[in-house]
Protein backbone atom coordinates (compact mmCIF):
# COMPACT_ATOMS: atom_id res chain seq x y z
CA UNK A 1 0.00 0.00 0.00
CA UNK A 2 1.06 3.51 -0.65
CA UNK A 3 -0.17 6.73 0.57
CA UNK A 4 0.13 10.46 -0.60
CA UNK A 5 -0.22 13.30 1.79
CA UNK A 6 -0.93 17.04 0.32
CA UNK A 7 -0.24 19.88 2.51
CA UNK A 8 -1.73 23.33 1.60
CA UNK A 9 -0.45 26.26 2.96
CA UNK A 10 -1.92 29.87 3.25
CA UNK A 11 0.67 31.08 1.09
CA UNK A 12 -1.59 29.07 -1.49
CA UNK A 13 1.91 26.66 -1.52
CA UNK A 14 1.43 22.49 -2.09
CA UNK A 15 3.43 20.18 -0.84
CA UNK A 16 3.63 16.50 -1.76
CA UNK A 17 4.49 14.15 0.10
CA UNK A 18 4.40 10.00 -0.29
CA UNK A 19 4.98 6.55 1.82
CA UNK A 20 4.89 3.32 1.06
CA UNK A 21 6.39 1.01 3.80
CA UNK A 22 3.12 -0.03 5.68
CA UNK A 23 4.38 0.26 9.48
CA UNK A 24 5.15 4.22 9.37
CA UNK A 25 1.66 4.65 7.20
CA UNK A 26 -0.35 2.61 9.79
CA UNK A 27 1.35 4.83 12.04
CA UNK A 28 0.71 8.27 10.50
CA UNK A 29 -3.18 6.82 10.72
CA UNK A 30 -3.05 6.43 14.03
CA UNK A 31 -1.76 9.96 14.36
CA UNK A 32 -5.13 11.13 13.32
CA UNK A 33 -7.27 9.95 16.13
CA UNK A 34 -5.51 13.45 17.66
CA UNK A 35 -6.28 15.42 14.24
CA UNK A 36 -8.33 17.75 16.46
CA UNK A 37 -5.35 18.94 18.10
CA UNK A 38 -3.77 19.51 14.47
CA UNK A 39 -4.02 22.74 13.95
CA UNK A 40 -3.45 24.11 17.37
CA UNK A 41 -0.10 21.96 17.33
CA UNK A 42 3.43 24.23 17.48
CA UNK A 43 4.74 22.30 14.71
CA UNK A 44 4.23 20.03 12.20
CA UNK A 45 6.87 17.94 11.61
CA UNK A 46 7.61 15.56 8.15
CA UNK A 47 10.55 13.92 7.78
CA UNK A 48 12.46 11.41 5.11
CA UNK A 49 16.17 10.09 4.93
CA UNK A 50 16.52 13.56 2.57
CA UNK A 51 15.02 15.78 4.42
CA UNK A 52 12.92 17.49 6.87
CA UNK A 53 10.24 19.69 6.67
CA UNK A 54 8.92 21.81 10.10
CA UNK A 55 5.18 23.37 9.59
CA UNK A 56 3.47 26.10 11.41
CA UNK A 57 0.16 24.31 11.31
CA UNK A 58 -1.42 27.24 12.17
CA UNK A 59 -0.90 28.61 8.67
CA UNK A 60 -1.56 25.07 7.00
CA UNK A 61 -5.19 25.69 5.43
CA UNK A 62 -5.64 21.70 4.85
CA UNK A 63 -3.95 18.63 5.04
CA UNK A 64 -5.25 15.63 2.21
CA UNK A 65 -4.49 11.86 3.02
CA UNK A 66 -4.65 10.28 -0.59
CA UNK A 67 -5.70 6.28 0.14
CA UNK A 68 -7.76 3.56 -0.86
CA UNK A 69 -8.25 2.62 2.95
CA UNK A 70 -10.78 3.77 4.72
CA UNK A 71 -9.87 5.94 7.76
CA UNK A 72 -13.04 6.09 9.58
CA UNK A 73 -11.81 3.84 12.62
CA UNK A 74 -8.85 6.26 13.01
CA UNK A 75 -10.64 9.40 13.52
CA UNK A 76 -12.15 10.59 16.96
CA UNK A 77 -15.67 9.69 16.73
CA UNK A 78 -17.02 13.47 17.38
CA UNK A 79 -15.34 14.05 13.77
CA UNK A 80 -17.05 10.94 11.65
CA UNK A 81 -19.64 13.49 10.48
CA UNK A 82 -22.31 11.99 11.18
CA UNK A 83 -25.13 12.99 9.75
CA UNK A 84 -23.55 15.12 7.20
CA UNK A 85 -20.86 14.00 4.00
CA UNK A 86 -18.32 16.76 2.33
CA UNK A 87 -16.53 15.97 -0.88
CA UNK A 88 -14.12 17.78 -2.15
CA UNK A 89 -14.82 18.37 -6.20
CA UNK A 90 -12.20 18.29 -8.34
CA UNK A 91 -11.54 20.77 -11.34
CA UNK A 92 -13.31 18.47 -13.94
CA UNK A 93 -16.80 17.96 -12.22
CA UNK A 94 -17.06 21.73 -11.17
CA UNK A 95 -19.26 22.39 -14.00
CA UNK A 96 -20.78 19.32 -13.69
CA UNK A 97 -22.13 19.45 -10.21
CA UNK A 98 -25.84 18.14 -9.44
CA UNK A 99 -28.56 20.87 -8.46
CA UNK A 100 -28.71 21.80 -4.57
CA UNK A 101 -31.40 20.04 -2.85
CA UNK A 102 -32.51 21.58 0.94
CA UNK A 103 -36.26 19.81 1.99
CA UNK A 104 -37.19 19.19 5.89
CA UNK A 105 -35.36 15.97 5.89
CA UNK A 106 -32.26 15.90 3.70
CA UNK A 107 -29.65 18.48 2.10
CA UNK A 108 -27.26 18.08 -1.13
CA UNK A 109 -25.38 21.08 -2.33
CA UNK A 110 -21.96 22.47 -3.45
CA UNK A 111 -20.14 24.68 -0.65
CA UNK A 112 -16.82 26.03 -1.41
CA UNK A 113 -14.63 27.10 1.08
CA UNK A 114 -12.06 29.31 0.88
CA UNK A 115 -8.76 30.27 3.04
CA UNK A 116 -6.57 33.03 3.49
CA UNK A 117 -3.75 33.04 0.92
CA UNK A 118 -6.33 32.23 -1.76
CA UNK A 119 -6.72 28.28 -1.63
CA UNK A 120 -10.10 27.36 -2.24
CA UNK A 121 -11.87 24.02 -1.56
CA UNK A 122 -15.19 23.54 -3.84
CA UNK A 123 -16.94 20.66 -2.24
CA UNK A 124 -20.28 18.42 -2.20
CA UNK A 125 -22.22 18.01 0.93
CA UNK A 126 -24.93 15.80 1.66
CA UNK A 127 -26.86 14.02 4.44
CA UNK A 128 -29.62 14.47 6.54
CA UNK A 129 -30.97 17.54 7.78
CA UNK A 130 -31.39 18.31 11.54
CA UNK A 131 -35.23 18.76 11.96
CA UNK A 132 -34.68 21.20 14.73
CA UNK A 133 -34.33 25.00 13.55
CA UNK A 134 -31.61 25.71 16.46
CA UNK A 135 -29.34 22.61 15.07
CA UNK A 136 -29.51 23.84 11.78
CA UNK A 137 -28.31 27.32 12.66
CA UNK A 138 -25.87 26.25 15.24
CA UNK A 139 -24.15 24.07 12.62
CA UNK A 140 -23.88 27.67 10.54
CA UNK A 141 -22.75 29.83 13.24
CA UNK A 142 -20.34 27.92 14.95
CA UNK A 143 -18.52 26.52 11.52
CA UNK A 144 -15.10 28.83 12.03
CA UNK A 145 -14.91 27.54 15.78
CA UNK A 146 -14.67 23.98 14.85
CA UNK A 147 -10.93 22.53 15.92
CA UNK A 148 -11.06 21.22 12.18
CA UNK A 149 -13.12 19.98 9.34
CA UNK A 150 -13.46 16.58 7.57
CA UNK A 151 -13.81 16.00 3.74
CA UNK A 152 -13.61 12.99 2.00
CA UNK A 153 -11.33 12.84 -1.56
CA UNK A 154 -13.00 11.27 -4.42
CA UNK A 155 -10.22 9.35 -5.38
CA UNK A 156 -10.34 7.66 -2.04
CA UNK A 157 -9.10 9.28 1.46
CA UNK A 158 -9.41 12.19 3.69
CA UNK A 159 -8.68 15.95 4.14
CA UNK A 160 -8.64 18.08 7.09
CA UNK A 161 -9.71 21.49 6.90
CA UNK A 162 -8.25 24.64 9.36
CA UNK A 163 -10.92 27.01 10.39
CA UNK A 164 -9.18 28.94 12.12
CA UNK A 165 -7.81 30.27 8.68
CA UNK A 166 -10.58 29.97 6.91
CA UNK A 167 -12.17 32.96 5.64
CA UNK A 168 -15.57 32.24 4.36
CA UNK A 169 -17.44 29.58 3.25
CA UNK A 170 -19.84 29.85 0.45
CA UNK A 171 -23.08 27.67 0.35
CA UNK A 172 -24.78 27.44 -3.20
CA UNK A 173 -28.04 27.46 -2.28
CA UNK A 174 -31.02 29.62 -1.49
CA UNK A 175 -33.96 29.46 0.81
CA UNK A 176 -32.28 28.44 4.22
CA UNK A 177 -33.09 30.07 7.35
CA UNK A 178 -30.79 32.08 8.61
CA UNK A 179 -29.92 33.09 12.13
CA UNK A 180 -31.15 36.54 13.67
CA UNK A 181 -28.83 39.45 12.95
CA UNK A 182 -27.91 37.69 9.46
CA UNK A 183 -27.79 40.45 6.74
CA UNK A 184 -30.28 39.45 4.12
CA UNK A 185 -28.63 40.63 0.72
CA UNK A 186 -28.10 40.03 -3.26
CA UNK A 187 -24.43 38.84 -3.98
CA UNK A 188 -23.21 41.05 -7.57
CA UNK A 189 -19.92 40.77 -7.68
């Protein structure tokens, strides 16, 4: 098995980043049942018989785990989602994407999210709707106070999202109720 890991930087900066011997890649998984604590780490450390890299994680925007496994038993169970799927879209199906769907039970739509530095993360999200009004708005205002934010890859894997340096988040769809004190206006620009 091989893995690829992809970190993004708010300098808009990629970094790639493979392994392939199975022990230090079943270890880097179990690194992520801490992934909450991520972001608010001093350092980030990646290292090779080459080289090694040091991170300020708080100025990583996201972190993608490319793999065919699935990580779900790694994660803390408060991040599993739930209720609610994100997928990140790549280039190709951006104009491709299905229509947004919000009804009392269930919600499918694009949301794109972008960081400072400029990266930007157009995604899918789906799953069921909380039937209570307060849930639903909770989940909107409290989105940039998250310790960090799961996506799945569609070629198989995970990413974590930084709030912390995330700048806004963009849902493509109408007719949502938002919470008091929310300005009510038409985007032009």
């Amino acid at each position: 098995m091989s893995i690829a890991i992809n970190v993004i930087t708010t300098a808009n900066h990629t970094r790639c980043f493979t392994q392939q011997n199975d022990d230090r890649i079943n270890e880097i998984f179990r690194n992520l049942g801490s992934c909450t604590k991520l972001f608010a780490s001093r350092v980030l450390i990646l290292g090779s018989a080459t080289e090694t890299e040091i991170f300020s994680p708080s100025s990583i925007t996201r972190i993608e785990i490319v793999t065919t496994r699935d990580l779900t038993e790694f994660l803390p169970k408060q991040l599993t989602m739930g209720k609610m799927t994100i997928t990140s879209l790549p280039p190709d199906a951006l104009d491709k994407t299905r229509q947004s769907r919000i009804d009392d039970e269930n919600v499918s739509g694009r949301i794109d999210f972008f960081f400072e530095g400029g990266d930007t993360l157009p995604s899918w999200i789906e799953g069921i709707r909380p039937s209570d009004t307060s849930e639903r708005l909770m989940n909107l205002t409290k989105l940039f106070e998250q310790p960090v934010l799961l996506y799945k890859l569609p070629q198989g894997g995970i990413g974590l999202m930084n709030p912390a340096v995330m700048t806004r988040a963009v849902i493509k769809s109408g007719a949502i109720t938002l919470p008091s004190g929310a300005w009510q206006v038409e985007p032009v620009c």
